[in-house]
N, C-alpha and C. Protein backbone atom coordinates (compact mmCIF):
# COMPACT_ATOMS: atom_id res chain seq x y z
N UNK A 1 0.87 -1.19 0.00
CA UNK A 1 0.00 0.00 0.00
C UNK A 1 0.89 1.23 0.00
N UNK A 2 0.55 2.20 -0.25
CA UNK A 2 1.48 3.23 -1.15
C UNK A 2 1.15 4.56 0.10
N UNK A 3 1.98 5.20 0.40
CA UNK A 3 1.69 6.44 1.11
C UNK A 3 0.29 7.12 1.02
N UNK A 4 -0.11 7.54 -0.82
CA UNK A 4 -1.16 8.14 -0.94
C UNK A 4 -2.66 7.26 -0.44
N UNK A 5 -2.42 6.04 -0.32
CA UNK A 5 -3.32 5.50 -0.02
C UNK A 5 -3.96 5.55 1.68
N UNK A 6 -2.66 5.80 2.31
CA UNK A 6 -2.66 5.47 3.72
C UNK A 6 -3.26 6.39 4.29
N UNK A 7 -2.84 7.83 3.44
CA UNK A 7 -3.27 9.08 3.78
C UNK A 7 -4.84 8.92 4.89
N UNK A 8 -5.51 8.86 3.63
CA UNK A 8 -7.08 9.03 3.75
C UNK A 8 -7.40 8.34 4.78
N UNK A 9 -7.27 6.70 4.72
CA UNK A 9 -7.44 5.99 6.16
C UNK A 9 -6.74 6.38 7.38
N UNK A 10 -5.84 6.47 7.26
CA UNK A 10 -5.23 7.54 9.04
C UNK A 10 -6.59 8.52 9.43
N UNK A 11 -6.56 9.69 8.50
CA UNK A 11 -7.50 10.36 8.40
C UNK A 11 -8.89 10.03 8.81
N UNK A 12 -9.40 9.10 8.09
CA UNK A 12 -10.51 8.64 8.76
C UNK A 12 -10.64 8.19 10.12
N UNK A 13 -9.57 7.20 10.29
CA UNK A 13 -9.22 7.06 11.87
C UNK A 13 -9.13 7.73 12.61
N UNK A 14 -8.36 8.85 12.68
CA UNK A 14 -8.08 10.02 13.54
C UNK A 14 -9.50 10.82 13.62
N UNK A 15 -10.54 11.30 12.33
CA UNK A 15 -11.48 11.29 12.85
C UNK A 15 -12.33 10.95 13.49
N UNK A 16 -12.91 9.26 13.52
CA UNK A 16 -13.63 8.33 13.91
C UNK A 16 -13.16 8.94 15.79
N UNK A 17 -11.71 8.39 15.88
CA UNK A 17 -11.35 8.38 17.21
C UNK A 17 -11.59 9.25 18.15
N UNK A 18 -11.55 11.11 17.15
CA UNK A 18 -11.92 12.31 18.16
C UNK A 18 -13.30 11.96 17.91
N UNK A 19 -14.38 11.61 17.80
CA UNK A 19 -15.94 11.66 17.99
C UNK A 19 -15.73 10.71 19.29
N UNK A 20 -15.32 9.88 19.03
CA UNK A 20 -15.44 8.91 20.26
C UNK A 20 -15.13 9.18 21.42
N UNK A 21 -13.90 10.11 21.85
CA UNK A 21 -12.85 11.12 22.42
C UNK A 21 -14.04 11.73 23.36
N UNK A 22 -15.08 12.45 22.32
CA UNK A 22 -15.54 13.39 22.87
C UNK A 22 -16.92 13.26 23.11
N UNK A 23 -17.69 12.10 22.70
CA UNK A 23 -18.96 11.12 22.77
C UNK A 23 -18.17 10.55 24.38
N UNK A 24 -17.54 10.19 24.76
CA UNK A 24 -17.02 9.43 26.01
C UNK A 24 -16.82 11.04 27.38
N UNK A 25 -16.37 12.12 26.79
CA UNK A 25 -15.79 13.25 27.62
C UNK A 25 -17.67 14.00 27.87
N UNK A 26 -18.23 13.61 26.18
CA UNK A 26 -19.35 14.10 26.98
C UNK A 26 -20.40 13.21 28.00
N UNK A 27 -20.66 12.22 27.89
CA UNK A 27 -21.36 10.92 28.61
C UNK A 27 -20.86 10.92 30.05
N UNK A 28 -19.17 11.23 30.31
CA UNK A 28 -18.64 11.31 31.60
C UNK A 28 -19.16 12.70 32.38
N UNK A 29 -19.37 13.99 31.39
CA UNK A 29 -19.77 15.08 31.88
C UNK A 29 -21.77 14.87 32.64
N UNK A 30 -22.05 13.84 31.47
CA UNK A 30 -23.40 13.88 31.92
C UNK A 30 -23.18 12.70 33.02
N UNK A 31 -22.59 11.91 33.44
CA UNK A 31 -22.48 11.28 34.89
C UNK A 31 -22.38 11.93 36.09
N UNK A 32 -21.07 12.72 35.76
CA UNK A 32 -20.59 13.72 36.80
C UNK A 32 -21.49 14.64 37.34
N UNK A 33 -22.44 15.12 36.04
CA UNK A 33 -23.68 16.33 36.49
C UNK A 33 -24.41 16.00 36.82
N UNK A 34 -25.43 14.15 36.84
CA UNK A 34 -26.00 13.53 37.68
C UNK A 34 -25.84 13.42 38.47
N UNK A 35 -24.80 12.86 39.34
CA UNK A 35 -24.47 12.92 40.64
C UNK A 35 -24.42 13.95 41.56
N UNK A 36 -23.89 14.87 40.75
CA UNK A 36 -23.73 16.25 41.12
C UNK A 36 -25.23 16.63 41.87
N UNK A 37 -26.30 16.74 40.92
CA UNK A 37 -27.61 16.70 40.84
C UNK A 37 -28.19 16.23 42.17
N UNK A 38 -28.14 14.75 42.11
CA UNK A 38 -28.46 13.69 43.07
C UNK A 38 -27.72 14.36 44.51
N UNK A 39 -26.47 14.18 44.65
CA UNK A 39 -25.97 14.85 45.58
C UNK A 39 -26.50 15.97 45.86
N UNK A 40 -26.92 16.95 45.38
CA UNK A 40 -27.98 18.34 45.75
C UNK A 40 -29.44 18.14 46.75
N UNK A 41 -29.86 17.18 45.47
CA UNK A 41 -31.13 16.96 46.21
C UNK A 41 -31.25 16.37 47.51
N UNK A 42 -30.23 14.86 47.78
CA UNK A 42 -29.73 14.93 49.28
C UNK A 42 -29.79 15.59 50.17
N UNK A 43 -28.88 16.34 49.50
CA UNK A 43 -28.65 17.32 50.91
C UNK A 43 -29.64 18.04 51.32
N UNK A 44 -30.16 18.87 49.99
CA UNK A 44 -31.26 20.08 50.78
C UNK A 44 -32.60 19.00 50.86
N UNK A 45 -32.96 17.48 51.14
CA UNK A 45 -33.63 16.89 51.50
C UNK A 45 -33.31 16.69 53.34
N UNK A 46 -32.06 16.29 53.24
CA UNK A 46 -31.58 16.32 54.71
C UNK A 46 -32.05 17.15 55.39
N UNK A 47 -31.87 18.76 54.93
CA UNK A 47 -31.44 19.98 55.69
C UNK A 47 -32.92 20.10 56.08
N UNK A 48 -33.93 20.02 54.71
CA UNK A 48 -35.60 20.24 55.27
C UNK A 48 -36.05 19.43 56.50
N UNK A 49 -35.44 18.11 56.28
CA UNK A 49 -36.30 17.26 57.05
C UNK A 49 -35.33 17.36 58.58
N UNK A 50 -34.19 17.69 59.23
CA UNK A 50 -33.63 18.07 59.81
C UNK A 50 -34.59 19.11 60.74
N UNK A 51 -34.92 20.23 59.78
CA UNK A 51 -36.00 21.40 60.01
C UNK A 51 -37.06 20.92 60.57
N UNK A 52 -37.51 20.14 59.43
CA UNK A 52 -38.56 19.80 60.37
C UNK A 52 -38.89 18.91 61.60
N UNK A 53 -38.22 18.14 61.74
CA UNK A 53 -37.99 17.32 62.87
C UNK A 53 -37.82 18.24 64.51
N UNK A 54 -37.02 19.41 63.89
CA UNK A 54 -36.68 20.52 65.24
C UNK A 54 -37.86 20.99 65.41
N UNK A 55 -38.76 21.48 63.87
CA UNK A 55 -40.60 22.30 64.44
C UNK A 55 -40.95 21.50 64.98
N UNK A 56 -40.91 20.02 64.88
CA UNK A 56 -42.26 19.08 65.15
C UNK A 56 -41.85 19.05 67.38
N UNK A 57 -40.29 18.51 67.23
CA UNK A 57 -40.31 18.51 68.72
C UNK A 57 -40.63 19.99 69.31
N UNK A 58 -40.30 20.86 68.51
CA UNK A 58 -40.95 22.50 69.19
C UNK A 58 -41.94 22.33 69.61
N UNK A 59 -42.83 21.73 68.51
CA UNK A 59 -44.27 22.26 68.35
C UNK A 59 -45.18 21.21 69.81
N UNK A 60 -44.61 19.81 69.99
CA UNK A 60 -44.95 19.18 70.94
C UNK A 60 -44.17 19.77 72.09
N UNK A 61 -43.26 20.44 72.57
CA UNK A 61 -43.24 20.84 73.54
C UNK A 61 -44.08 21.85 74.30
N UNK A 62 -44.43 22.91 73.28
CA UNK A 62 -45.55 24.27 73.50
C UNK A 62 -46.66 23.39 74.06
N UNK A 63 -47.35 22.57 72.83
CA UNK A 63 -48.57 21.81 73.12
C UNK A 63 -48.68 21.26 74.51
N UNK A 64 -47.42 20.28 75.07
CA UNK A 64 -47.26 19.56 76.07
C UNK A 64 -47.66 20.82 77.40
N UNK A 65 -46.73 21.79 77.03
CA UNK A 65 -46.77 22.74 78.24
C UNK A 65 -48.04 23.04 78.59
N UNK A 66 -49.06 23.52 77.53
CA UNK A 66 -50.72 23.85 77.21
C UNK A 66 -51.46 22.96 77.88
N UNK A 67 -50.88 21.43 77.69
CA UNK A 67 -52.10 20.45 78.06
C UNK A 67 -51.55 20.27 79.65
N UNK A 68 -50.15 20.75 80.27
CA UNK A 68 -50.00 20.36 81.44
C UNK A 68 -50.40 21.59 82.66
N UNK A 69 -51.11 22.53 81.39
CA UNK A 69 -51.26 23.61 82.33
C UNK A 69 -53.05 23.22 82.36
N UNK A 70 -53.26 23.15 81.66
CA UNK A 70 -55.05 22.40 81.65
C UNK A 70 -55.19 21.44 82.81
N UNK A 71 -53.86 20.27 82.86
CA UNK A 71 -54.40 19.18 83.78
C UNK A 71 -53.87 20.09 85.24
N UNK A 72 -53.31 21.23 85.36
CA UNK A 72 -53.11 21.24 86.91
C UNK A 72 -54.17 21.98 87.17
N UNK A 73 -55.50 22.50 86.31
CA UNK A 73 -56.57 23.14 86.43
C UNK A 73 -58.05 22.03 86.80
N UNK A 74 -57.85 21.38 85.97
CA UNK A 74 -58.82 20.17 86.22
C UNK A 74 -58.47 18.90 86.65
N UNK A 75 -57.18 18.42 86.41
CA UNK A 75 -56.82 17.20 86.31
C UNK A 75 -56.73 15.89 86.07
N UNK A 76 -57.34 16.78 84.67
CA UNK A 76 -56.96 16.16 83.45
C UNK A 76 -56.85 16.33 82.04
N UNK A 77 -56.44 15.95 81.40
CA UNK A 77 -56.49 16.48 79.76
C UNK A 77 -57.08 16.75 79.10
N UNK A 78 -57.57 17.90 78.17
CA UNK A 78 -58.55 17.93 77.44
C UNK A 78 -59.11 16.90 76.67
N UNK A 79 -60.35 16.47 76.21
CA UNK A 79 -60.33 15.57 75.43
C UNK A 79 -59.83 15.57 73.97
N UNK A 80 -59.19 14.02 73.65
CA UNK A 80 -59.12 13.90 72.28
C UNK A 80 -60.27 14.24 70.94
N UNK A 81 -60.14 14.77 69.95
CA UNK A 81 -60.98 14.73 68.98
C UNK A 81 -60.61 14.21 67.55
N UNK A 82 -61.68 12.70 67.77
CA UNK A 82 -61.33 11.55 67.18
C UNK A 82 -59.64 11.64 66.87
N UNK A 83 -58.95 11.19 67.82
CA UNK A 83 -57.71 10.85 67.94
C UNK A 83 -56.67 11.93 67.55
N UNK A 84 -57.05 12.97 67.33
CA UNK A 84 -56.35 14.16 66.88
C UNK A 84 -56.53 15.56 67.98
N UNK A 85 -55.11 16.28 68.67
CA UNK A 85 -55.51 17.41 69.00
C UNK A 85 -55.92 18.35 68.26
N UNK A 86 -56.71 19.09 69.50
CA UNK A 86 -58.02 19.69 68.79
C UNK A 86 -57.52 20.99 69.77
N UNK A 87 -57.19 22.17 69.16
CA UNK A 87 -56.84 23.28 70.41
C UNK A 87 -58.49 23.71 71.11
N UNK A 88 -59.48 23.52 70.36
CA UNK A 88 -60.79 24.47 71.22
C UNK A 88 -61.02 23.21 72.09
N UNK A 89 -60.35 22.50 72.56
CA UNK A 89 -60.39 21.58 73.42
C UNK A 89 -59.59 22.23 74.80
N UNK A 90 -58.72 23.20 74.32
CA UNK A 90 -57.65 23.76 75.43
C UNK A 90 -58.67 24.56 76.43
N UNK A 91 -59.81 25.02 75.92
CA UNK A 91 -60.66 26.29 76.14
C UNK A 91 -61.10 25.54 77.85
N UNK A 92 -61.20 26.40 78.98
CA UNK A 92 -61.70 25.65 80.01
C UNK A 92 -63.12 25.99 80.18
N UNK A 93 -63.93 25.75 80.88
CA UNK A 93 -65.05 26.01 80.91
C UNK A 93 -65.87 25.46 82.63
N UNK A 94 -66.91 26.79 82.89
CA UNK A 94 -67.41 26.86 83.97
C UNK A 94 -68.39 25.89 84.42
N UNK A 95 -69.25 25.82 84.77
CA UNK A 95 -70.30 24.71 85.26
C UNK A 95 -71.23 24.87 84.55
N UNK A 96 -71.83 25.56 84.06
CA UNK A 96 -72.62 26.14 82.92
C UNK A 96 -72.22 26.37 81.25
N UNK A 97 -70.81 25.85 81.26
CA UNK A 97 -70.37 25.80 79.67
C UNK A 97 -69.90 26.72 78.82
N UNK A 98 -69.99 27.85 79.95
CA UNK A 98 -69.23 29.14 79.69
C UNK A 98 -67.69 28.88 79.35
N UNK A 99 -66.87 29.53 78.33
CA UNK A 99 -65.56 29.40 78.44
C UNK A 99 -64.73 30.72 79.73
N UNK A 100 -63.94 29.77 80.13
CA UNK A 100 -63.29 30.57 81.61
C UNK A 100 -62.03 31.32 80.34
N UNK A 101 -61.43 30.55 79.61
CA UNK A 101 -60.16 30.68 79.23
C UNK A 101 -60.24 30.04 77.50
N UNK A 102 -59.39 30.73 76.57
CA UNK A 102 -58.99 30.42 75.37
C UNK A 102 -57.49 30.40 75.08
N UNK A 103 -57.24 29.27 74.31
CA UNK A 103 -56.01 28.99 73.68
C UNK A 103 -55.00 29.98 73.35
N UNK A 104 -53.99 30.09 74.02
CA UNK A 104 -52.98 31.56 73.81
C UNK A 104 -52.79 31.64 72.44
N UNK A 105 -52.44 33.01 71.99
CA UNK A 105 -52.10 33.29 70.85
C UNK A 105 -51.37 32.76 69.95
N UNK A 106 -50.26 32.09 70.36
CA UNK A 106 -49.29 31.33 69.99
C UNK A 106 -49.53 29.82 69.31
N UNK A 107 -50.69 29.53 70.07
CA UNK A 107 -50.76 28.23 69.62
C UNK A 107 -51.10 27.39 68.75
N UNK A 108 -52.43 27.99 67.39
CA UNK A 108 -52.34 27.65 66.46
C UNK A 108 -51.23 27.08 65.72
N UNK A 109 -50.20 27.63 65.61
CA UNK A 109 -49.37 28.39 65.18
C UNK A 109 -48.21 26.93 65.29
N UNK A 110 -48.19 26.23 66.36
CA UNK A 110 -47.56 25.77 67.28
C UNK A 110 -48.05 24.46 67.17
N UNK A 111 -49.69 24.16 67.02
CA UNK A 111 -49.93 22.99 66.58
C UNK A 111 -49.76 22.52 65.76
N UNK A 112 -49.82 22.51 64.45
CA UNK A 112 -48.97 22.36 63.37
C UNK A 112 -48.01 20.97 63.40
N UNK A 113 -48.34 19.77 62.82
CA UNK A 113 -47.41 18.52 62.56
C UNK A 113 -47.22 19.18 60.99
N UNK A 114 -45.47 19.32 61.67
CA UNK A 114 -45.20 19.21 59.55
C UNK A 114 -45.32 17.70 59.25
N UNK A 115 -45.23 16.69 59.46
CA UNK A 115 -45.09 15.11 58.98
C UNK A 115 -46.45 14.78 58.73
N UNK A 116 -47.52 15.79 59.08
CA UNK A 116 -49.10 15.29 58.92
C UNK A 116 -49.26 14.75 57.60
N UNK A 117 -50.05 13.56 57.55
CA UNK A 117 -50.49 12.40 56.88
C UNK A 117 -51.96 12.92 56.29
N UNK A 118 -52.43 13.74 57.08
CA UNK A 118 -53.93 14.05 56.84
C UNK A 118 -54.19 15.16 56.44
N UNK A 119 -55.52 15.63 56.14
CA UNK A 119 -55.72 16.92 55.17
C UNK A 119 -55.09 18.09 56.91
N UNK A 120 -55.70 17.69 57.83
CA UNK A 120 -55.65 18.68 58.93
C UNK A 120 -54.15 18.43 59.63
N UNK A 121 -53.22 19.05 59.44
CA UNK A 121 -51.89 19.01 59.95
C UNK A 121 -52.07 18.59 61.43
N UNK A 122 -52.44 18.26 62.17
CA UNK A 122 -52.88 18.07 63.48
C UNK A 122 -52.46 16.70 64.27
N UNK A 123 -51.81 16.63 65.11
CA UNK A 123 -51.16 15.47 65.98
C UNK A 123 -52.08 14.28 66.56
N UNK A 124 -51.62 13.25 66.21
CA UNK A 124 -52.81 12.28 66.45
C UNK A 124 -52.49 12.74 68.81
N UNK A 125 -53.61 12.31 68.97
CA UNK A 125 -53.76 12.61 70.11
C UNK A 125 -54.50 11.50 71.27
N UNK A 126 -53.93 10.77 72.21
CA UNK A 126 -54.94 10.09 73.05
C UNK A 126 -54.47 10.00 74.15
N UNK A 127 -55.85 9.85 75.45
CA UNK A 127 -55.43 10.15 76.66
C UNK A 127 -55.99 8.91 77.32
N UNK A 128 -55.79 8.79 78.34
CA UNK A 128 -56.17 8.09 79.41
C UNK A 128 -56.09 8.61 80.93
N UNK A 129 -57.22 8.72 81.74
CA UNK A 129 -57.41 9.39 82.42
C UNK A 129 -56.55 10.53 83.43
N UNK A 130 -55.24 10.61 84.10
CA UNK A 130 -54.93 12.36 83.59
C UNK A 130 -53.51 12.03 82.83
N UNK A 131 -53.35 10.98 82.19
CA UNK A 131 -52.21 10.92 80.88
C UNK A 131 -52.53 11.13 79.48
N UNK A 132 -51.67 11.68 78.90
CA UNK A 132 -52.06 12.10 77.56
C UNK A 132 -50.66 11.31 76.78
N UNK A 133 -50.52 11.45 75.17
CA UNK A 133 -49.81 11.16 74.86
C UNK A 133 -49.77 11.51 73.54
N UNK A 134 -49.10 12.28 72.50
CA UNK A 134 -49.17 13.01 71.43
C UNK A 134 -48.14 12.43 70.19
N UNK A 135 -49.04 12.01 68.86
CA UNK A 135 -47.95 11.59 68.00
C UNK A 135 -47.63 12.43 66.95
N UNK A 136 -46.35 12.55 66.94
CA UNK A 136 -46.60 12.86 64.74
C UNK A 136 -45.78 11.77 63.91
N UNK A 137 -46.21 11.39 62.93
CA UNK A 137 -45.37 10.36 62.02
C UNK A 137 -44.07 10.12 61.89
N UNK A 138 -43.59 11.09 62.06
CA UNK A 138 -42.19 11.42 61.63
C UNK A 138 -42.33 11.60 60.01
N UNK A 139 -40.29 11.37 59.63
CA UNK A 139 -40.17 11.69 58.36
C UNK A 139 -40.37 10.96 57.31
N UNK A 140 -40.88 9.12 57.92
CA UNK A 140 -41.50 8.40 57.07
C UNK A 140 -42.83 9.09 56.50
N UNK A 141 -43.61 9.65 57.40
CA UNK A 141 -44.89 9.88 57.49
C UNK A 141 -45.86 8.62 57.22
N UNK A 142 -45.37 7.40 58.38
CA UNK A 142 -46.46 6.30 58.06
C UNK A 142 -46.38 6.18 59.98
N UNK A 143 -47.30 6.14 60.27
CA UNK A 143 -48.44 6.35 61.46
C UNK A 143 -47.31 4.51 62.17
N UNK A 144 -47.00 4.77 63.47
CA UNK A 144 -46.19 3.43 63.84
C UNK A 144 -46.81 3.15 65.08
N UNK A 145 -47.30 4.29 66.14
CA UNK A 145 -48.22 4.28 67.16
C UNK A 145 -49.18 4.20 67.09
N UNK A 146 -50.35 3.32 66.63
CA UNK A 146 -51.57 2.91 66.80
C UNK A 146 -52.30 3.05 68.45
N UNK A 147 -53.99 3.65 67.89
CA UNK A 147 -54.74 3.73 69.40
C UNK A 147 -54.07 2.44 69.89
N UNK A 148 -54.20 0.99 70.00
CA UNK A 148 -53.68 0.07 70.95
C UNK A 148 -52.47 0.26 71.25
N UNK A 149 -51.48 0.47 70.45
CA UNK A 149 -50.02 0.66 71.15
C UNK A 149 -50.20 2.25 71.99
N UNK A 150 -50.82 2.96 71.54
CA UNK A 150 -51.10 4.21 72.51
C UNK A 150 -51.32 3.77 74.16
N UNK A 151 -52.69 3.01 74.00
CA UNK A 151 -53.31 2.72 75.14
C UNK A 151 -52.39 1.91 76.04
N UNK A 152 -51.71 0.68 75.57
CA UNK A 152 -50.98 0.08 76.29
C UNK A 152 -49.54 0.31 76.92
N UNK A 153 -49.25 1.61 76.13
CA UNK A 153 -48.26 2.15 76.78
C UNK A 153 -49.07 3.51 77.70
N UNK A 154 -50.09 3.68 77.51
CA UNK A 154 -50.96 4.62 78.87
C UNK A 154 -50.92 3.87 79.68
N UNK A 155 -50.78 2.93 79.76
CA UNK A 155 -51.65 1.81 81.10
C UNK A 155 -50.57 1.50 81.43
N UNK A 156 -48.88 1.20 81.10
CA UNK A 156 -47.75 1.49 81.32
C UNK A 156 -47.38 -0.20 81.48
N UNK A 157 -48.40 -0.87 80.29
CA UNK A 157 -47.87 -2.19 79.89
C UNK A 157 -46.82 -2.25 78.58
N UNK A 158 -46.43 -1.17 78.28
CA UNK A 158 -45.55 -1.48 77.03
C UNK A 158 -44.79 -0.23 77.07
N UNK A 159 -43.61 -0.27 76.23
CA UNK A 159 -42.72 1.20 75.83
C UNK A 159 -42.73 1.73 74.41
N UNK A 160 -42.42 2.65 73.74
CA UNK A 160 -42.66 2.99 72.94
C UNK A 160 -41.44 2.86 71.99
N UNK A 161 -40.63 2.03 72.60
CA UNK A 161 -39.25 2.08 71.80
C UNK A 161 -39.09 1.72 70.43
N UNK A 162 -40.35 0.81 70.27
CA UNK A 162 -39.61 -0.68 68.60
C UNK A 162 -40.54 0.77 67.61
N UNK A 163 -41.19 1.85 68.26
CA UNK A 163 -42.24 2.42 67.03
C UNK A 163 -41.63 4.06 67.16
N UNK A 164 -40.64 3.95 67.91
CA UNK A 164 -40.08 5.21 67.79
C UNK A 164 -38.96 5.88 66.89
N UNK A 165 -39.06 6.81 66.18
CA UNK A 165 -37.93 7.66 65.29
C UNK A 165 -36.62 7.73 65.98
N UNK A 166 -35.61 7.27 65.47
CA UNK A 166 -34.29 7.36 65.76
C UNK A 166 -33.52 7.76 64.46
N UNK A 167 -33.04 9.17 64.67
CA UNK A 167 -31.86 9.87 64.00
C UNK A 167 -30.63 9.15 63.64
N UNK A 168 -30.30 7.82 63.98
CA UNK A 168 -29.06 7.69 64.16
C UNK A 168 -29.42 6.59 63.00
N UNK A 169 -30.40 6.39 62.61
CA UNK A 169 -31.06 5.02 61.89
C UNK A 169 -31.10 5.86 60.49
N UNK A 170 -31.10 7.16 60.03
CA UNK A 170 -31.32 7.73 58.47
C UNK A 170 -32.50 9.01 58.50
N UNK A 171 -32.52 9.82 58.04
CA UNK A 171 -33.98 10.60 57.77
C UNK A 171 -34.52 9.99 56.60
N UNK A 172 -34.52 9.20 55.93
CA UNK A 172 -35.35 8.60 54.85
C UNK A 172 -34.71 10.07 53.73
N UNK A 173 -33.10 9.93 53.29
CA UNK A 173 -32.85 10.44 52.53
C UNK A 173 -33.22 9.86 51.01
N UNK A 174 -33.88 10.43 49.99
CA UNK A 174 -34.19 9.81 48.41
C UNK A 174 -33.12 8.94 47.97
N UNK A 175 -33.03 8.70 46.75
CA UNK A 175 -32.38 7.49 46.13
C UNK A 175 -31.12 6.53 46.64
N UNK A 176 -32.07 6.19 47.88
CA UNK A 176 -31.18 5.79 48.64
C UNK A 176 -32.00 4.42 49.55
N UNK A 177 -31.86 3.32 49.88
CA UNK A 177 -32.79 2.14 50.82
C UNK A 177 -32.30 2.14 51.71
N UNK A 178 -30.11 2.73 52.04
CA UNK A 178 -30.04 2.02 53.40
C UNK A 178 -30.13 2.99 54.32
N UNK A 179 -30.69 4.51 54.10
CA UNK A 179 -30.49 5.33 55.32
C UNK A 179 -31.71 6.12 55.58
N UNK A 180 -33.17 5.31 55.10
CA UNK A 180 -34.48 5.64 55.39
C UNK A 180 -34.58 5.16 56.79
N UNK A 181 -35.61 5.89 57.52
CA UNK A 181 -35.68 5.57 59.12
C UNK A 181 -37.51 5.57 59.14
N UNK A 182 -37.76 4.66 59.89
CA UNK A 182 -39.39 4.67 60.15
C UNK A 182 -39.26 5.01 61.77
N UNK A 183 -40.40 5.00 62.65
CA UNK A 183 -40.70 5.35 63.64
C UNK A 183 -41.39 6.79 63.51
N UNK A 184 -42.11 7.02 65.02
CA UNK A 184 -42.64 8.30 65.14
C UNK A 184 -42.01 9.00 66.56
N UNK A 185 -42.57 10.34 66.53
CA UNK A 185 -41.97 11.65 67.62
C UNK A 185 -43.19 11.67 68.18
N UNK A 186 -43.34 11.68 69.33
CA UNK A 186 -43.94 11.22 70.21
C UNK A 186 -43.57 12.41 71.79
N UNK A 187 -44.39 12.83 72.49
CA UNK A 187 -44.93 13.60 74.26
C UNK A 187 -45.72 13.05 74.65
N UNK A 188 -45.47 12.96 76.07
CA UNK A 188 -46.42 12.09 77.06
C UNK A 188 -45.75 12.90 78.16
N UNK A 189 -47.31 12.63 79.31
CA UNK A 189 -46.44 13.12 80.52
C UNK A 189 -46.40 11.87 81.41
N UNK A 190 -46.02 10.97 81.04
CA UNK A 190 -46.49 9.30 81.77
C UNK A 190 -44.86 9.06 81.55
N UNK A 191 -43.63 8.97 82.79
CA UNK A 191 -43.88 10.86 83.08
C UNK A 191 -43.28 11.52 81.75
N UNK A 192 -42.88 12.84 82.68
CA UNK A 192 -42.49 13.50 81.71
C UNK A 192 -41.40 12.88 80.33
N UNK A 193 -42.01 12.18 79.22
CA UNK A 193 -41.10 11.53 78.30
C UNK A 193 -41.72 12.04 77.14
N UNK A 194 -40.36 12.02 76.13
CA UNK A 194 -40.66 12.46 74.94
C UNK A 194 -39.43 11.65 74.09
N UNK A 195 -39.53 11.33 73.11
CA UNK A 195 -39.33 10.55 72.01
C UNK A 195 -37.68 11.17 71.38
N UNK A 196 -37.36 11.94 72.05
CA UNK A 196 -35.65 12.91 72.02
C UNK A 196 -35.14 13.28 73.25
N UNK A 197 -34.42 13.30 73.28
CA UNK A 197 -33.39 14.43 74.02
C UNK A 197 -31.63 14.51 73.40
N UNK A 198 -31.17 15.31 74.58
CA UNK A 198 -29.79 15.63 73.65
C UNK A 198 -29.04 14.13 73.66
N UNK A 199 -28.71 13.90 72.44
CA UNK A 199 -27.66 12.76 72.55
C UNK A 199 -28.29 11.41 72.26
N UNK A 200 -29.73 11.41 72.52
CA UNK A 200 -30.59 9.92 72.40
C UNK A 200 -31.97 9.79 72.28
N UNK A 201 -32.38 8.70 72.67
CA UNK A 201 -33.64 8.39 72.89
C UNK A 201 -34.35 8.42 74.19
N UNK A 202 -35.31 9.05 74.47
CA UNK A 202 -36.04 8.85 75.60
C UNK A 202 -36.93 7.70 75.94
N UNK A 203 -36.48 6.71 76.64
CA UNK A 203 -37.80 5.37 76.97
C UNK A 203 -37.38 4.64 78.19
């Protein structure tokens, strides 16, 4: 084969090879910017649900304080409505049905489950005679405290540990199976326990 011949085929080769060059540089760019991507959404998934996890124990602490200022008035908890707090439940009332007292300003505000499952953002709620005990889903948002596991840990035959949210288990970050966490966040004054504190679990 003769020089002039070789020409053209090099040529072709050397072309063929930069498409490929740069079909491979771009395919690696679109990996890199997926991940990139993915890695984003992570995080500011983390950071929300982080957020919200801090409103939700806020928001059950206010509540808790509300319902423990109710039971040192009557002594006992307002009632549940159908398993959900209900603030015009906070309202006290005279012998005649008059309201003595209404729900502080704050508290709407305060009731609020961000993890709510239901149209009414509102904390599943049940008591037993002057114990109360308040759920929200957590960041699964699938309900783990059922009325019977409620009740039986009112009656102080069971703990709330195997249905409780633990941080150390995942926030149910996206495209991801091994660092999703189920359990729920949980106040009770049976006694004073709540489903956090610094460093762990409360049970």
């Amino acid at each position: 084969m003769n020089e002039a011949s070789r020409e053209p085929s090099n040529r072709a080769w050397l072309i063929a090879a930069s498409w490929t060059l740069k079909i491979l540089i771009a395919g690696l760019a679109l990996v890199l910017a997926g991940w990139f991507i993915l890695g984003k959404i992570r995080q500011d998934h983390f950071i929300r649900t982080q957020a919200r996890i801090a409103l939700t124990q806020q928001n059950l602490k206010v509540l808790s304080s509300a319902i423990d200022a109710y039971c040192s008035l009557l002594q006992q908890p307002p009632p549940p409505m159908q398993d959900r707090f209900d603030l015009s439940t906070l309202r006290i009332l005279d012998a005649s049905g008059a309201a003595l007292s209404d729900p502080i300003a704050a508290l709407p505000l305060a009731a609020i489950d961000p993890f709510a499952i239901r149209a009414a953002p509102l904390f599943y709620y049940y008591t037993l005679k002057d114990k109360y005990l308040l759920v929200s889903p957590g960041p699964d948002q699938k309900l783990d405290i059922d009325s019977k596991t409620a009740l039986a840990f009112l009656l102080g035959e069971d703990n709330l540990s195997p249905f409780t949210f633990d941080p150390t288990n995942g926030l149910g970050v996206p495209f991801t199976d091994k660092r999703s966490s189920g359990g729920d966040i949980w106040a009770s004054n049976l006694p004073s326990k709540t489903s956090w504190k610094e460093g762990g679990i409360v049970e």
